[in-house]
PDB file of N, CA and C in Angstrom:
ATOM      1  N   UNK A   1      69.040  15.536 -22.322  1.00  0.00           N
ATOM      2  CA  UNK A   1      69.372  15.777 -20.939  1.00  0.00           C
ATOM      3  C   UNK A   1      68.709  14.698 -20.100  1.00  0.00           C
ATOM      4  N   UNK A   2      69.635  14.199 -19.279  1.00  0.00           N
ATOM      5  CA  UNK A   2      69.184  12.841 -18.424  1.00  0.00           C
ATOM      6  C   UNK A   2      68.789  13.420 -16.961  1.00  0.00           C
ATOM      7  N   UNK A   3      68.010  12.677 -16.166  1.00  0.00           N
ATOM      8  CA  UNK A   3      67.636  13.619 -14.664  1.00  0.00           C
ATOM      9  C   UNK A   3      67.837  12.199 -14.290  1.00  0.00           C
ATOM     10  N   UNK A   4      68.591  12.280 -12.932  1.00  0.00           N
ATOM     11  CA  UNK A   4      68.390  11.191 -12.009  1.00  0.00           C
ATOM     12  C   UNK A   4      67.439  11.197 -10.322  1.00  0.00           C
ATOM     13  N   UNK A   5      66.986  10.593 -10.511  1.00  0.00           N
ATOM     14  CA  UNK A   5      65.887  10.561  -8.889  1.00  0.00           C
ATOM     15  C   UNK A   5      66.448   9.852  -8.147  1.00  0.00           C
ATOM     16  N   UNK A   6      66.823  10.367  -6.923  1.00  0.00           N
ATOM     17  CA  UNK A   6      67.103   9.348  -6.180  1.00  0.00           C
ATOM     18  C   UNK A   6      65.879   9.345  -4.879  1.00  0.00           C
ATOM     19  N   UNK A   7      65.741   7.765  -4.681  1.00  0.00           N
ATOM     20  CA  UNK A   7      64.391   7.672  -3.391  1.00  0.00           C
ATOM     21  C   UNK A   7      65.414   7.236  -1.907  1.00  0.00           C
ATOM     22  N   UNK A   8      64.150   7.834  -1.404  1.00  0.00           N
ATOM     23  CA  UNK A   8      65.333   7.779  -0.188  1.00  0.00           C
ATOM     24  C   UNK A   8      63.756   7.408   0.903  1.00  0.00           C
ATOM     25  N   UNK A   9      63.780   6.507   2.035  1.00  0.00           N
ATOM     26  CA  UNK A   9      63.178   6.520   2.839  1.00  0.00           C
ATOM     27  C   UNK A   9      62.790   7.135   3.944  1.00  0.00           C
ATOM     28  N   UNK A  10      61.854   7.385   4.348  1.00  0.00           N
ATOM     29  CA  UNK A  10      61.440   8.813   5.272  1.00  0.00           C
ATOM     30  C   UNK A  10      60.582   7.919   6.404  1.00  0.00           C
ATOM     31  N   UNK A  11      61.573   8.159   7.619  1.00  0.00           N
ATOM     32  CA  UNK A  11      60.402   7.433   9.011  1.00  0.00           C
ATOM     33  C   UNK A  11      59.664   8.587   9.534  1.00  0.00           C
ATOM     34  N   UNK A  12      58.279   8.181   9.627  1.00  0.00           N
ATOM     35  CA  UNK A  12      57.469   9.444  10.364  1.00  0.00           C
ATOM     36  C   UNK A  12      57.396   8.569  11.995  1.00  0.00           C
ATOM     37  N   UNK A  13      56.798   9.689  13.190  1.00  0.00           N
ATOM     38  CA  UNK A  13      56.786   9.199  14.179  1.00  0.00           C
ATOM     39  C   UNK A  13      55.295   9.470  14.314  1.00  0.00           C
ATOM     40  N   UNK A  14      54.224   9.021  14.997  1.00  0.00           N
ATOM     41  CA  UNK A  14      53.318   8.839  15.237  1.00  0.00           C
ATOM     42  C   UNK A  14      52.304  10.093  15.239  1.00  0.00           C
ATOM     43  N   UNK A  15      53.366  11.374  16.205  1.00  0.00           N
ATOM     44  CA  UNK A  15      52.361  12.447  15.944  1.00  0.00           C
ATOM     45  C   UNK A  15      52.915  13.293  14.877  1.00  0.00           C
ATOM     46  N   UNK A  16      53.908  13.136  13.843  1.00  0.00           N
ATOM     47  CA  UNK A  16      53.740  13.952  13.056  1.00  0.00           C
ATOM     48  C   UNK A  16      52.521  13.167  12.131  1.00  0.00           C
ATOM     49  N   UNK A  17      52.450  12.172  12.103  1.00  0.00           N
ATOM     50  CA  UNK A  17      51.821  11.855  10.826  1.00  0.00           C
ATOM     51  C   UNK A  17      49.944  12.292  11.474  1.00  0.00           C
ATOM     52  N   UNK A  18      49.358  12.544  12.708  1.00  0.00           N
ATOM     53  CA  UNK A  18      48.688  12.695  13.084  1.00  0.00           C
ATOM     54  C   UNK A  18      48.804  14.347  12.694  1.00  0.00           C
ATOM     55  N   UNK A  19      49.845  14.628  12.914  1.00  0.00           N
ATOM     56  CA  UNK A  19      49.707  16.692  12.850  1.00  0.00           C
ATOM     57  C   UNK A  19      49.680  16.212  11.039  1.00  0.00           C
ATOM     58  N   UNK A  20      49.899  16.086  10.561  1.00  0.00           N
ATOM     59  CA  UNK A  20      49.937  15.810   9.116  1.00  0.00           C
ATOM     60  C   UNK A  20      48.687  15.681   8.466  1.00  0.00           C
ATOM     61  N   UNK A  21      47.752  14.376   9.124  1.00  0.00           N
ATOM     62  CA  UNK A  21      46.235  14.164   8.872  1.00  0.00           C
ATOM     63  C   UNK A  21      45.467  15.733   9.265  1.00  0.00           C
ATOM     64  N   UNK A  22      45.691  16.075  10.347  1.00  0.00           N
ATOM     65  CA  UNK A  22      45.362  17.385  10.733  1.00  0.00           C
ATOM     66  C   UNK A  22      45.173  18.381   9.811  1.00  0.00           C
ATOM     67  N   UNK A  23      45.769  18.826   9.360  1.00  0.00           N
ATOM     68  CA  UNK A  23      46.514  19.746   8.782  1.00  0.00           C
ATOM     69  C   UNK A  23      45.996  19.502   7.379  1.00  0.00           C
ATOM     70  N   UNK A  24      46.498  18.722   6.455  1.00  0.00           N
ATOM     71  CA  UNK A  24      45.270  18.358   5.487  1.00  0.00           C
ATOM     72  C   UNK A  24      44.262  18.582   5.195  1.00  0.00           C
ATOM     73  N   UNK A  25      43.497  17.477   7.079  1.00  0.00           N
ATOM     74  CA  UNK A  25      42.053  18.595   6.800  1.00  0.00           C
ATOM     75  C   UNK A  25      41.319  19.431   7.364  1.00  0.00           C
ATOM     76  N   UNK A  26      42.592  20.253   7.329  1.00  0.00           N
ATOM     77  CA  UNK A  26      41.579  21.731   7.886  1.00  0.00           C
ATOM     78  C   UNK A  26      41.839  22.567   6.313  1.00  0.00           C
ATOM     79  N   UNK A  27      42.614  22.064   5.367  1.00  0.00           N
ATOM     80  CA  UNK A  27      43.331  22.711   4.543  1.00  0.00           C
ATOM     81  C   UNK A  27      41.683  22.155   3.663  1.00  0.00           C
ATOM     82  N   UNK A  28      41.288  20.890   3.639  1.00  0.00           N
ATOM     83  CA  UNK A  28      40.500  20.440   2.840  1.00  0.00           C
ATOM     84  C   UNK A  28      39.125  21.508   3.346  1.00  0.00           C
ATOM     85  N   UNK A  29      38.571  21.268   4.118  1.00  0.00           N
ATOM     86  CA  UNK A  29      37.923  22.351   4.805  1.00  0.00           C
ATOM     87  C   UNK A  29      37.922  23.923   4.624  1.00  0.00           C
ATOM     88  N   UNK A  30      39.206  24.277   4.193  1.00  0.00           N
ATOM     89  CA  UNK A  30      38.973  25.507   4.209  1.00  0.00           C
ATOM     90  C   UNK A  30      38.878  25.623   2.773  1.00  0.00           C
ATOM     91  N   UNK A  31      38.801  25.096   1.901  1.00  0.00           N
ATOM     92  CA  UNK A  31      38.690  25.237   0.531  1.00  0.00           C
ATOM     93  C   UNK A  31      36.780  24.584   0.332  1.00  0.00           C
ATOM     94  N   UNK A  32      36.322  24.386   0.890  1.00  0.00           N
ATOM     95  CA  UNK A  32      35.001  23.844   0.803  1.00  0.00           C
ATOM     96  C   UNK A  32      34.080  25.642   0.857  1.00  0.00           C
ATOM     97  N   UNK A  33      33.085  25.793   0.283  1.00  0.00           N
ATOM     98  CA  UNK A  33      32.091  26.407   0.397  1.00  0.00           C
ATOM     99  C   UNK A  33      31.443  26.433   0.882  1.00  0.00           C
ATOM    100  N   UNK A  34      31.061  27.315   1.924  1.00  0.00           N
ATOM    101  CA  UNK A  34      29.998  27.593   3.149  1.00  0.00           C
ATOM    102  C   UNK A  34      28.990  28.238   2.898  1.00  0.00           C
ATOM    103  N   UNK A  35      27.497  28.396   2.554  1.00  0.00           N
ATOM    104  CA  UNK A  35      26.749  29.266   2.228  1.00  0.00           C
ATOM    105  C   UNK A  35      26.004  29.987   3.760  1.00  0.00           C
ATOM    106  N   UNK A  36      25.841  31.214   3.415  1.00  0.00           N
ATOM    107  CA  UNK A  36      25.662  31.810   4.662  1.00  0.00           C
ATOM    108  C   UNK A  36      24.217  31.406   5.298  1.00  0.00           C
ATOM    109  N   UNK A  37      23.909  31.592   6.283  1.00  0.00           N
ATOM    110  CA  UNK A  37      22.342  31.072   6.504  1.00  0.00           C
ATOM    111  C   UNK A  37      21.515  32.195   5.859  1.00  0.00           C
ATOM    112  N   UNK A  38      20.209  31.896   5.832  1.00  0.00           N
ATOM    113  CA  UNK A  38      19.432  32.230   4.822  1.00  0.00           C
ATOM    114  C   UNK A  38      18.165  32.713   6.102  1.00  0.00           C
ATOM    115  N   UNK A  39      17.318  33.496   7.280  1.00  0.00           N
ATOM    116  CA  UNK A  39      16.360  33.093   7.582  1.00  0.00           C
ATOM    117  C   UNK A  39      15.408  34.335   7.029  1.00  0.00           C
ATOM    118  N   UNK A  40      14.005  33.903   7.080  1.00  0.00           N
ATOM    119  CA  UNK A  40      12.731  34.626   6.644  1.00  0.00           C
ATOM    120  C   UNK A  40      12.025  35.270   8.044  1.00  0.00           C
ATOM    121  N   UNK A  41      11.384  36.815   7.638  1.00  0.00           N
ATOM    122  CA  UNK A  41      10.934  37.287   8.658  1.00  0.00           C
ATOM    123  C   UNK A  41       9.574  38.013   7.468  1.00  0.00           C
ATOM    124  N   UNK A  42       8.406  37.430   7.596  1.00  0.00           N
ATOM    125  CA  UNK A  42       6.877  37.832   7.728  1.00  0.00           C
ATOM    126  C   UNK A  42       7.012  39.460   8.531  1.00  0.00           C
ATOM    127  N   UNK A  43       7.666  40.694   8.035  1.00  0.00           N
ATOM    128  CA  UNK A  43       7.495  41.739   8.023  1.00  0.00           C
ATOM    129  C   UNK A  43       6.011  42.527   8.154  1.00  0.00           C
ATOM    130  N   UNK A  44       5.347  41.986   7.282  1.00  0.00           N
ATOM    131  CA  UNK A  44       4.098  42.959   7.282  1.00  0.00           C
ATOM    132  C   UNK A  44       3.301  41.863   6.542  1.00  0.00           C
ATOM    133  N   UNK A  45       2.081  41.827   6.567  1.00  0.00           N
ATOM    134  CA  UNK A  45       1.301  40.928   5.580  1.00  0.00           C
ATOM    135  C   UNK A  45       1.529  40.964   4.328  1.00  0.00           C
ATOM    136  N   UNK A  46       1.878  39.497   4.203  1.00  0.00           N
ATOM    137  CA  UNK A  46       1.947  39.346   2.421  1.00  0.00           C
ATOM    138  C   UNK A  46       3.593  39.635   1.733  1.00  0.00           C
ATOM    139  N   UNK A  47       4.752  39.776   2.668  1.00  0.00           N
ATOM    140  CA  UNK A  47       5.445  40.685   2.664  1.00  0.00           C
ATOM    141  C   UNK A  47       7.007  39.875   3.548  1.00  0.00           C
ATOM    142  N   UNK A  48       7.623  38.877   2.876  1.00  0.00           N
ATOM    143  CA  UNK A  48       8.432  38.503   3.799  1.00  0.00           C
ATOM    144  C   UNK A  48       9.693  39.010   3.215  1.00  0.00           C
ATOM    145  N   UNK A  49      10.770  39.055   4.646  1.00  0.00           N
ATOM    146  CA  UNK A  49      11.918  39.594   3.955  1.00  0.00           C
ATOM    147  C   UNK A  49      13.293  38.917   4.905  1.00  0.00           C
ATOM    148  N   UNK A  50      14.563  38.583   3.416  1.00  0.00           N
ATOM    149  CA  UNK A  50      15.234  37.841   3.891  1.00  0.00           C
ATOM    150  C   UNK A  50      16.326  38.231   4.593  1.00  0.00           C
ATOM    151  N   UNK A  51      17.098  37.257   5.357  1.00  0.00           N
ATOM    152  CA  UNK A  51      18.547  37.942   5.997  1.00  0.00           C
ATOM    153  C   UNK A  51      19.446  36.873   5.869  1.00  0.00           C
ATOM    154  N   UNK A  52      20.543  37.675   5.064  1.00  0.00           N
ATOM    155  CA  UNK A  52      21.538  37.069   4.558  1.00  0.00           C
ATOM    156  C   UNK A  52      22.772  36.999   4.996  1.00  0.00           C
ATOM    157  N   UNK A  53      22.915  35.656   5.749  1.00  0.00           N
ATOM    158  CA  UNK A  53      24.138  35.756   6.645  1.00  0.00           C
ATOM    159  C   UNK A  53      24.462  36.886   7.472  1.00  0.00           C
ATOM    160  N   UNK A  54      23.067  37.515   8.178  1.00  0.00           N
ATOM    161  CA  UNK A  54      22.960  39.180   9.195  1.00  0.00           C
ATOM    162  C   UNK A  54      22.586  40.082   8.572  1.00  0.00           C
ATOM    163  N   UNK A  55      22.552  39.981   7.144  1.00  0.00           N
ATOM    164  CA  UNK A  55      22.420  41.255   5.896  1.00  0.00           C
ATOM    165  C   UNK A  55      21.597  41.133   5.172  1.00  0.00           C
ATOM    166  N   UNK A  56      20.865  42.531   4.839  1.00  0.00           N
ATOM    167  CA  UNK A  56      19.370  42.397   4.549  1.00  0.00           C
ATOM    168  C   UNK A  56      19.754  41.866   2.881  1.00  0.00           C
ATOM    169  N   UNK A  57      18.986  40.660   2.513  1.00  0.00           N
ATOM    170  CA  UNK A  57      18.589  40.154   1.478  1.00  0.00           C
ATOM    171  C   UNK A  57      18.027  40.457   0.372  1.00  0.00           C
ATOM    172  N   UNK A  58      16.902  40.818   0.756  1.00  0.00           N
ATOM    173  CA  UNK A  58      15.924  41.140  -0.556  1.00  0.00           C
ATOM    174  C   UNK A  58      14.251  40.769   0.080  1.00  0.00           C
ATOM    175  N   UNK A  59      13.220  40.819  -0.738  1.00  0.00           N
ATOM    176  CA  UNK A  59      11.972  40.116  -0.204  1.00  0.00           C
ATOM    177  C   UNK A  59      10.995  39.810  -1.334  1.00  0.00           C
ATOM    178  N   UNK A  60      10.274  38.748  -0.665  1.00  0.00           N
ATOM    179  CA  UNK A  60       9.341  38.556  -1.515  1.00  0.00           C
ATOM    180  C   UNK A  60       8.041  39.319  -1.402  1.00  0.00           C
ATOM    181  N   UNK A  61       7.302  39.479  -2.292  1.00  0.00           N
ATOM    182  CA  UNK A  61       5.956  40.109  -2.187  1.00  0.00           C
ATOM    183  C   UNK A  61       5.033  39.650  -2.639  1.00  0.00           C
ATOM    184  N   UNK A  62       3.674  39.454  -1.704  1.00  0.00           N
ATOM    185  CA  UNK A  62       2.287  38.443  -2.352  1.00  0.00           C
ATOM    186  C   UNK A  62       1.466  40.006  -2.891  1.00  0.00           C
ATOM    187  N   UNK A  63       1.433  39.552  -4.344  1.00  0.00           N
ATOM    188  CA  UNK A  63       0.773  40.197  -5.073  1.00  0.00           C
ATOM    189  C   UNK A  63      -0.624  39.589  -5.487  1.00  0.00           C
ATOM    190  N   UNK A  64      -1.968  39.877  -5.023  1.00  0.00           N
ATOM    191  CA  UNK A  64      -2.940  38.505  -5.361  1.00  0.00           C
ATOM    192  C   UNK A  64      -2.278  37.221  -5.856  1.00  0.00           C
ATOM    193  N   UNK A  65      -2.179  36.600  -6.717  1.00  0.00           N
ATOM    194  CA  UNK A  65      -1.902  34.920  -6.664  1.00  0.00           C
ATOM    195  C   UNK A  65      -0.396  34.600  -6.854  1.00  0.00           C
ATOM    196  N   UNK A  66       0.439  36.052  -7.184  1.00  0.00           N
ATOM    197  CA  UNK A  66       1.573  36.048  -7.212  1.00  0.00           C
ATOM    198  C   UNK A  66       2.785  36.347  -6.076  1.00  0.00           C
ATOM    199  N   UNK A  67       3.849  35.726  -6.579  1.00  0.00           N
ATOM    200  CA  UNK A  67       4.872  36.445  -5.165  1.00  0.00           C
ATOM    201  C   UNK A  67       5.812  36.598  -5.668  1.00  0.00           C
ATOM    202  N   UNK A  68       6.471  38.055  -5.460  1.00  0.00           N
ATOM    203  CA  UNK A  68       7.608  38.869  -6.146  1.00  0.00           C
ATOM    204  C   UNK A  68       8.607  38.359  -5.595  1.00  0.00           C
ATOM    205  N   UNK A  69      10.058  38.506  -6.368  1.00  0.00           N
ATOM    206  CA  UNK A  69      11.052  38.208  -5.559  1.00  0.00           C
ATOM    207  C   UNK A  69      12.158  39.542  -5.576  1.00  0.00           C
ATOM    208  N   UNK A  70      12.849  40.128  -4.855  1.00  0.00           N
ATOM    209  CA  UNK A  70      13.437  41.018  -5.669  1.00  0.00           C
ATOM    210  C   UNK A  70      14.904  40.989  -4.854  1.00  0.00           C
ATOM    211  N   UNK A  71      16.263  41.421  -4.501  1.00  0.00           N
ATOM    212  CA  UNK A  71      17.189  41.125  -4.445  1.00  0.00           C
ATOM    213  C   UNK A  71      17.505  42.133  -3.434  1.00  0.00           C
ATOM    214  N   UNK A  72      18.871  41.801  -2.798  1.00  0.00           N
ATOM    215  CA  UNK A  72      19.344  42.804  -1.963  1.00  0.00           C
ATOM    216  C   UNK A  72      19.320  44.299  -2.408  1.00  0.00           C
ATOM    217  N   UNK A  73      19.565  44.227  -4.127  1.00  0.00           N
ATOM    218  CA  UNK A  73      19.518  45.857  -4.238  1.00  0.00           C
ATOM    219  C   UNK A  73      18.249  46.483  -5.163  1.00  0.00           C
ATOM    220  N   UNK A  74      17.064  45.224  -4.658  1.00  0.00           N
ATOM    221  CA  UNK A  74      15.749  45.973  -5.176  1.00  0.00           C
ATOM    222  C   UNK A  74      15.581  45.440  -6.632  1.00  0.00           C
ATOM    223  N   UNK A  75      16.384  44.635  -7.162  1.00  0.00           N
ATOM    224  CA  UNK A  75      16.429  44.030  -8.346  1.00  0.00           C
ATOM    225  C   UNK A  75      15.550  43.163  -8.716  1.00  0.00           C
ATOM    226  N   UNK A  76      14.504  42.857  -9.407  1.00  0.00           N
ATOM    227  CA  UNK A  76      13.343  42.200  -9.589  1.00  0.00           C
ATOM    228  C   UNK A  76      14.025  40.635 -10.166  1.00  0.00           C
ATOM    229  N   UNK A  77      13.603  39.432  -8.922  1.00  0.00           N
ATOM    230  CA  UNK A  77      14.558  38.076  -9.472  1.00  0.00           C
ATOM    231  C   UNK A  77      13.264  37.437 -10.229  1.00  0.00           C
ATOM    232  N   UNK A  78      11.735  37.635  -9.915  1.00  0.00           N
ATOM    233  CA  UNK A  78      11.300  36.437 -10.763  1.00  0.00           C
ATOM    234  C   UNK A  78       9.869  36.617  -9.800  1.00  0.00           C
ATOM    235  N   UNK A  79       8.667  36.507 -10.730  1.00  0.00           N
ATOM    236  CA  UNK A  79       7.343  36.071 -10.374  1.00  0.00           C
ATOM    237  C   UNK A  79       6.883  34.589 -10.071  1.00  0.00           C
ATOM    238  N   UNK A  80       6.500  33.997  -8.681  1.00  0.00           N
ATOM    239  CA  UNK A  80       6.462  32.709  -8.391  1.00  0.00           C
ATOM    240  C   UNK A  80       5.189  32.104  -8.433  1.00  0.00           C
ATOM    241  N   UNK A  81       4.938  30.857  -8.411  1.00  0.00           N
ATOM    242  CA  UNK A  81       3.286  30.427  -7.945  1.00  0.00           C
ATOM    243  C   UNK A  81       3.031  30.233  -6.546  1.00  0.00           C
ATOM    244  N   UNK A  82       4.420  29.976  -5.922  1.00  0.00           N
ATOM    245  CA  UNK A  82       4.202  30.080  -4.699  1.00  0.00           C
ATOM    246  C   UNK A  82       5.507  30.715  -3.537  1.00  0.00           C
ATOM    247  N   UNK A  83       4.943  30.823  -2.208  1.00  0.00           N
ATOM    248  CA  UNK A  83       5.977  31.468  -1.438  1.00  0.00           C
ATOM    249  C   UNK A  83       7.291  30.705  -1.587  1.00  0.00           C
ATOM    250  N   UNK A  84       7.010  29.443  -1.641  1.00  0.00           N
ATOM    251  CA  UNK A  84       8.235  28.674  -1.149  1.00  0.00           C
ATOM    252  C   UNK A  84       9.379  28.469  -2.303  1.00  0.00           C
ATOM    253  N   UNK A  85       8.721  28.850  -3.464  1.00  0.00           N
ATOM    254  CA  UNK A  85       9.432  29.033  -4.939  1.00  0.00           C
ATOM    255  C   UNK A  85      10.169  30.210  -4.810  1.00  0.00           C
ATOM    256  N   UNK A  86       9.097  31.163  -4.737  1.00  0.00           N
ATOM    257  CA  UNK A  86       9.732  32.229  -4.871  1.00  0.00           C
ATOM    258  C   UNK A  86      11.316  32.378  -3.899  1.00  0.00           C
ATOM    259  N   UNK A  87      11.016  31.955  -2.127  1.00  0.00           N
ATOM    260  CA  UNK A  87      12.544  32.340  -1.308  1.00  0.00           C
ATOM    261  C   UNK A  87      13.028  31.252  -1.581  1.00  0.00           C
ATOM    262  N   UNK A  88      12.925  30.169  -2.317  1.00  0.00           N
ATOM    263  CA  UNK A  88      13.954  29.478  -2.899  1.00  0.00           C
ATOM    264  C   UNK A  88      14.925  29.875  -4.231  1.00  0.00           C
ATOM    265  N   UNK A  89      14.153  30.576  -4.828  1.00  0.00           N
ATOM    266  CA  UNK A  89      15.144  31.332  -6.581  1.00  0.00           C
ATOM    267  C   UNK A  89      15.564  32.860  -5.534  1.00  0.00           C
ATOM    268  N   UNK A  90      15.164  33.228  -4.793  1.00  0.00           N
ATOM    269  CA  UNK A  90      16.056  34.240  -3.988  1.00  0.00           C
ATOM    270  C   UNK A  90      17.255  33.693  -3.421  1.00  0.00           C
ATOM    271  N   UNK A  91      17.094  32.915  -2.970  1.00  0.00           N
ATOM    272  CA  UNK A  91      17.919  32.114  -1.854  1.00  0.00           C
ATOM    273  C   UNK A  91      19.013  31.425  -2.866  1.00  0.00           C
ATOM    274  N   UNK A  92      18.903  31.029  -3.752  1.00  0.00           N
ATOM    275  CA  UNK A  92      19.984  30.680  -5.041  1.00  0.00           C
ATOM    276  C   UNK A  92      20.670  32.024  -5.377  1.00  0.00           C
ATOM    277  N   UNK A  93      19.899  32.613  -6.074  1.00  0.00           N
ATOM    278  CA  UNK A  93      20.463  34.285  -6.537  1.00  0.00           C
ATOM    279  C   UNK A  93      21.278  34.564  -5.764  1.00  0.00           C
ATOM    280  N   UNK A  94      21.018  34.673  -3.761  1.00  0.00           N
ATOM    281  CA  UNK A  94      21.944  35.484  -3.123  1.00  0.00           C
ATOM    282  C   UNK A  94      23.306  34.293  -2.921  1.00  0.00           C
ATOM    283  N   UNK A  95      23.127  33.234  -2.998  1.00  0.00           N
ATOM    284  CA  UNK A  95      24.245  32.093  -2.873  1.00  0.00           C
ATOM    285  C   UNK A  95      24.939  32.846  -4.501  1.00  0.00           C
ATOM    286  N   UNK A  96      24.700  32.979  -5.280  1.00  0.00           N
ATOM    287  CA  UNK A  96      25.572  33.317  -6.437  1.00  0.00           C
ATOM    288  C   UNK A  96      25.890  34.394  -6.166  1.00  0.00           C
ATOM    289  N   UNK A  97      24.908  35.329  -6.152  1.00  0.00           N
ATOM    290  CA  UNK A  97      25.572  36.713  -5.992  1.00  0.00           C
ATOM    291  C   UNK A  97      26.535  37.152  -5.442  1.00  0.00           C
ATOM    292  N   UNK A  98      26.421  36.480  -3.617  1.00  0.00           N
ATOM    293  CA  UNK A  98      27.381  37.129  -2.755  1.00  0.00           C
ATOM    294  C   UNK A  98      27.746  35.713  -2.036  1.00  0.00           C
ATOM    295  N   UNK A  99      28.869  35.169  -2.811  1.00  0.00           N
ATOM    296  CA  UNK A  99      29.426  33.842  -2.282  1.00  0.00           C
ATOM    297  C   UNK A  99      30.130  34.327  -1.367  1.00  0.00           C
ATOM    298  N   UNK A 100      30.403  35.558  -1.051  1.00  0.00           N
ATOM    299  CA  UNK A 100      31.728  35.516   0.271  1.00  0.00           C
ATOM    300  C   UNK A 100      30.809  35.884   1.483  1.00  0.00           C
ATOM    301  N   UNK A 101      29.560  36.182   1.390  1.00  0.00           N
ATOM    302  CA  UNK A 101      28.951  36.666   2.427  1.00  0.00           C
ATOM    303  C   UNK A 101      29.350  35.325   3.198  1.00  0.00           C
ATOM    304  N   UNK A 102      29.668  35.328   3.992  1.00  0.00           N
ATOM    305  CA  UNK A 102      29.978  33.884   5.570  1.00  0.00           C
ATOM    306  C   UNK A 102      30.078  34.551   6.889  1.00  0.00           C
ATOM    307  N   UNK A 103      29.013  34.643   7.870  1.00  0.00           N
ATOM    308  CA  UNK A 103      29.401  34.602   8.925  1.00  0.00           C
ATOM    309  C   UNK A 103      28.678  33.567   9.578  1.00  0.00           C
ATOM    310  N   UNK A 104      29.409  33.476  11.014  1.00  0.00           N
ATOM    311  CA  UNK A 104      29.337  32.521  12.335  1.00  0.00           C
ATOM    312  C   UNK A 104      27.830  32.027  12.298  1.00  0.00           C
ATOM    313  N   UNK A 105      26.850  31.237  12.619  1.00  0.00           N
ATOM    314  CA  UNK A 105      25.821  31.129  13.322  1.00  0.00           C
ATOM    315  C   UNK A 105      25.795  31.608  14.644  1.00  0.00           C
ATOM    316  N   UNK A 106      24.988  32.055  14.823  1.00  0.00           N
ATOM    317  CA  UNK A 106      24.792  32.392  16.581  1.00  0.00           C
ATOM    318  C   UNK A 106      23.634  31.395  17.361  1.00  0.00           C
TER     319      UNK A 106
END
């Protein structure tokens, strides 16, 4: 079985090819991954806890030289040497866990 192509020339005018670039990339854009913001709130001594894109996270806990990490649903992520370890392997966990969490910045 034989297929024939035929080419044929196509004039664009200035703003389609501009609505065209457009359009592309918002399309490219919307396929990109947004991780939700991440900020820390020093709750109580020794004791910080995260918010995840508006939604409570999880927290870490200073246990003498240690700091707990544990997850939005109380799930134990990992013993750290330090604070900044520890809400960093939280802060991964909840990017995997809950990739659709996305809202706005305010």
């Amino acid at each position: 079985m034989s297929m024939t192509i035929s080419h044929s020339d196509v004039t664009l005018d200035t703003d389609t090819v501009d609505t065209i670039a457009i359009l592309e990339a918002e399309a490219a854009a919307a396929g990109q991954v947004t991780r939700a913001q991440i900020t820390w709130t020093e709750a109580d001594k020794g004791l910080w806890v995260a918010s995840y894109g508006g939604y409570y996270g999880g927290t870490v806990d200073k246990q003498g030289a240690h700091y707990f990490a544990s997850d939005t649903f109380g799930q134990y992520i990992g013993d750290y040497a330090s604070l900044e370890d520890a809400q960093a392997k939280l802060s991964e966990h909840l990017h995997l866990m809950l990739p659709n969490v996305i809202r706005p910045i305010r």
